[in-house]
Protein backbone atom coordinates (compact mmCIF):
# COMPACT_ATOMS: atom_id res chain seq x y z
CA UNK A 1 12.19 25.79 -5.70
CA UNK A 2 10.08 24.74 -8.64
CA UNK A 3 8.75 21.44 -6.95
CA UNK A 4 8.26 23.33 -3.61
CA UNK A 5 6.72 26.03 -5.68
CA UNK A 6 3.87 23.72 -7.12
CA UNK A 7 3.00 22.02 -4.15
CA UNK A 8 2.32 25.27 -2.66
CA UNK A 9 0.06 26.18 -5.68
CA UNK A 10 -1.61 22.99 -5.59
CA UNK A 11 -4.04 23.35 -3.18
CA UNK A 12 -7.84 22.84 -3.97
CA UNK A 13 -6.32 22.81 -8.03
CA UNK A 14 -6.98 19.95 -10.72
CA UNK A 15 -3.35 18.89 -12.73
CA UNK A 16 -4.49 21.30 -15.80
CA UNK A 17 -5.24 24.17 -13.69
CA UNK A 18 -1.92 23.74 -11.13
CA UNK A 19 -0.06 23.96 -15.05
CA UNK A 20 -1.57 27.06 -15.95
CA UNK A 21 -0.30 28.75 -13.19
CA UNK A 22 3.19 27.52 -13.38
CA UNK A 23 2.91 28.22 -17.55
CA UNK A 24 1.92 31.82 -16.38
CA UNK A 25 4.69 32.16 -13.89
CA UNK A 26 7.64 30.89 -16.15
CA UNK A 27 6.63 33.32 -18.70
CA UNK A 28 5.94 36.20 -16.64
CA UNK A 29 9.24 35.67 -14.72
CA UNK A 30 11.02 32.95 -16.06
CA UNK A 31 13.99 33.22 -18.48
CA UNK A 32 13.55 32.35 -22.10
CA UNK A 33 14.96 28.96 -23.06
CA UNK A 34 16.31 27.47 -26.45
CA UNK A 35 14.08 25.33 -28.31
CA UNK A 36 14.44 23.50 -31.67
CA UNK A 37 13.36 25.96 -34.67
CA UNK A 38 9.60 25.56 -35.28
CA UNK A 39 8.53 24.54 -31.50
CA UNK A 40 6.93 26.97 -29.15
CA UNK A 41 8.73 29.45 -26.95
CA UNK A 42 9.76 28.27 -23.52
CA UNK A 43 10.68 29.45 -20.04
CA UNK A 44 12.68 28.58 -17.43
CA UNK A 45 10.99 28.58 -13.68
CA UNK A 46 11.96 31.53 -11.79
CA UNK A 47 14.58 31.79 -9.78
CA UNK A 48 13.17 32.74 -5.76
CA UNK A 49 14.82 36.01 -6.40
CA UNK A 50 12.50 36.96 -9.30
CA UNK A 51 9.67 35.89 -7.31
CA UNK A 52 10.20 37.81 -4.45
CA UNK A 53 10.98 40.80 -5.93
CA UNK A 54 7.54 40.31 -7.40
CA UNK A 55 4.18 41.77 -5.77
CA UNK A 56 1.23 39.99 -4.64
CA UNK A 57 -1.52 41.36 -7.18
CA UNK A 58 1.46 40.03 -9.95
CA UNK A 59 1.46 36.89 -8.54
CA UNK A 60 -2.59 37.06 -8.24
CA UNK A 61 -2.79 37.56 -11.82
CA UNK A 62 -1.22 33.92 -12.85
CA UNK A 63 -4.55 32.43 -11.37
CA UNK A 64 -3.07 31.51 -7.85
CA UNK A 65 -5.52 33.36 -6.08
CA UNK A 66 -5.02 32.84 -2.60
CA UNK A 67 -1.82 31.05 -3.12
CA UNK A 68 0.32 33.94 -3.78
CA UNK A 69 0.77 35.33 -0.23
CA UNK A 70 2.37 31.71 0.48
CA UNK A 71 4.44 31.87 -2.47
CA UNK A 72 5.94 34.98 -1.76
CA UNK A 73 6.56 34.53 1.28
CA UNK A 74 8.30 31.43 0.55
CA UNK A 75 10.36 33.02 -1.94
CA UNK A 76 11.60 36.00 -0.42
CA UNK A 77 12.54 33.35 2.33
CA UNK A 78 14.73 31.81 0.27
CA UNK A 79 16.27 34.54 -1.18
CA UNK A 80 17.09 36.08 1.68
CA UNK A 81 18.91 32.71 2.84
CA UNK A 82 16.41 31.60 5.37
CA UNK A 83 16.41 28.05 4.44
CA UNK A 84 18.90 25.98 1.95
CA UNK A 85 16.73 23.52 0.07
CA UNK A 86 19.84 21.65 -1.41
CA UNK A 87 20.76 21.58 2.29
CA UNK A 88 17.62 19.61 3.65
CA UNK A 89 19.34 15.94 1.93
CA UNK A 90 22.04 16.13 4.69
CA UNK A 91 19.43 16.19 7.39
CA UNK A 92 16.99 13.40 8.45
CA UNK A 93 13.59 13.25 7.07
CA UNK A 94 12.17 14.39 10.14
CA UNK A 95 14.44 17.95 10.61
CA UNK A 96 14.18 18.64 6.66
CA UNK A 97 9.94 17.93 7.52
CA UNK A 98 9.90 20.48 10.45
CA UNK A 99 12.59 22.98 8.70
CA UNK A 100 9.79 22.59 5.49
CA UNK A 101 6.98 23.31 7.94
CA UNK A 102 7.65 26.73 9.28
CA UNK A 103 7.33 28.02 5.38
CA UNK A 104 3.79 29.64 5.79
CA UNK A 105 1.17 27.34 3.97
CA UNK A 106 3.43 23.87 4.07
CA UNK A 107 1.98 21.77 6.14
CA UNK A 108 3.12 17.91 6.59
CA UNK A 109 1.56 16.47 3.27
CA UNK A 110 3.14 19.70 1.35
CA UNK A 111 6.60 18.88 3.34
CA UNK A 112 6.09 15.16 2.67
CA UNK A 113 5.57 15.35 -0.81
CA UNK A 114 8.87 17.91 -1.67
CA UNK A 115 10.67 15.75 0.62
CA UNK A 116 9.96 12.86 -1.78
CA UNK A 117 9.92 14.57 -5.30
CA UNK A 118 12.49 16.62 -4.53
CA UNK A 119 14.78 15.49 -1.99
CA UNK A 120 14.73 11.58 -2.52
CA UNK A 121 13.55 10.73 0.66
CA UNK A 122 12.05 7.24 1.04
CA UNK A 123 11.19 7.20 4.82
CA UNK A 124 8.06 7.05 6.45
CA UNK A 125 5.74 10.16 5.89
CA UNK A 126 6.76 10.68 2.14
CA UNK A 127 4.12 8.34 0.72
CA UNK A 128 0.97 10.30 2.24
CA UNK A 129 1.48 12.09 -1.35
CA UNK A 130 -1.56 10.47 -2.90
């Protein structure tokens, strides 16, 4: 979820900026994690559950702007069991693509690039990443 996550948020965002928003959204709604005495506090990314049980305007305010409608969307898809991510490696590139691309806002370079960072897959369409 997390790499599918900030792809979605990625759009028309610089590196720092796509961080922010995931730094907002694991501490809004992630779980706290251990870290070694003296470090800063930490946060897990949310599970799709805790997302979509979320609202847009909460989503809004972690700087995603626009983005949030997709994200939700996505989420509650998940959590509801419309599509198995861990499930898209036993497919071929080209189902896990198409199953990625009915997710409102994924288009083919979104799809590509989760296919690749996330899913391992080396074929064709995964380098139009850059």
């Amino acid at each position: 979820m997390e790499c599918l996550a900030s792809f979605l948020l990625s759009s028309t965002k610089q590196i720092v900026q796509i961080q922010q928003i995931i730094e907002l959204l694991c501490e809004r709604f992630g779980q706290p994690v251990v870290v070694p005495p003296g470090h800063a506090g930490a946060y897990s990314f949310p599970t799709a559950e805790r997302i979509a049980a979320c609202t847009e305007t909460e989503l809004r305010a972690c700087k995603m702007g626009f983005r949030a409608p997709n994200l939700l969307a996505t989420a509650r898809r998940l959590a509801a069991g419309g599509l198995d991510l861990h499930g898209l490696r036993g497919r071929t590139v080209e189902e896990a693509r198409a199953e990625l691309m009915e997710l409102r806002g994924v288009g083919n370079k979104i799809a590509n690039c989760v296919l690749l960072f996330a899913c391992g897959f080396q074929g064709p369409s995964p380098s139009t990443c850059g």
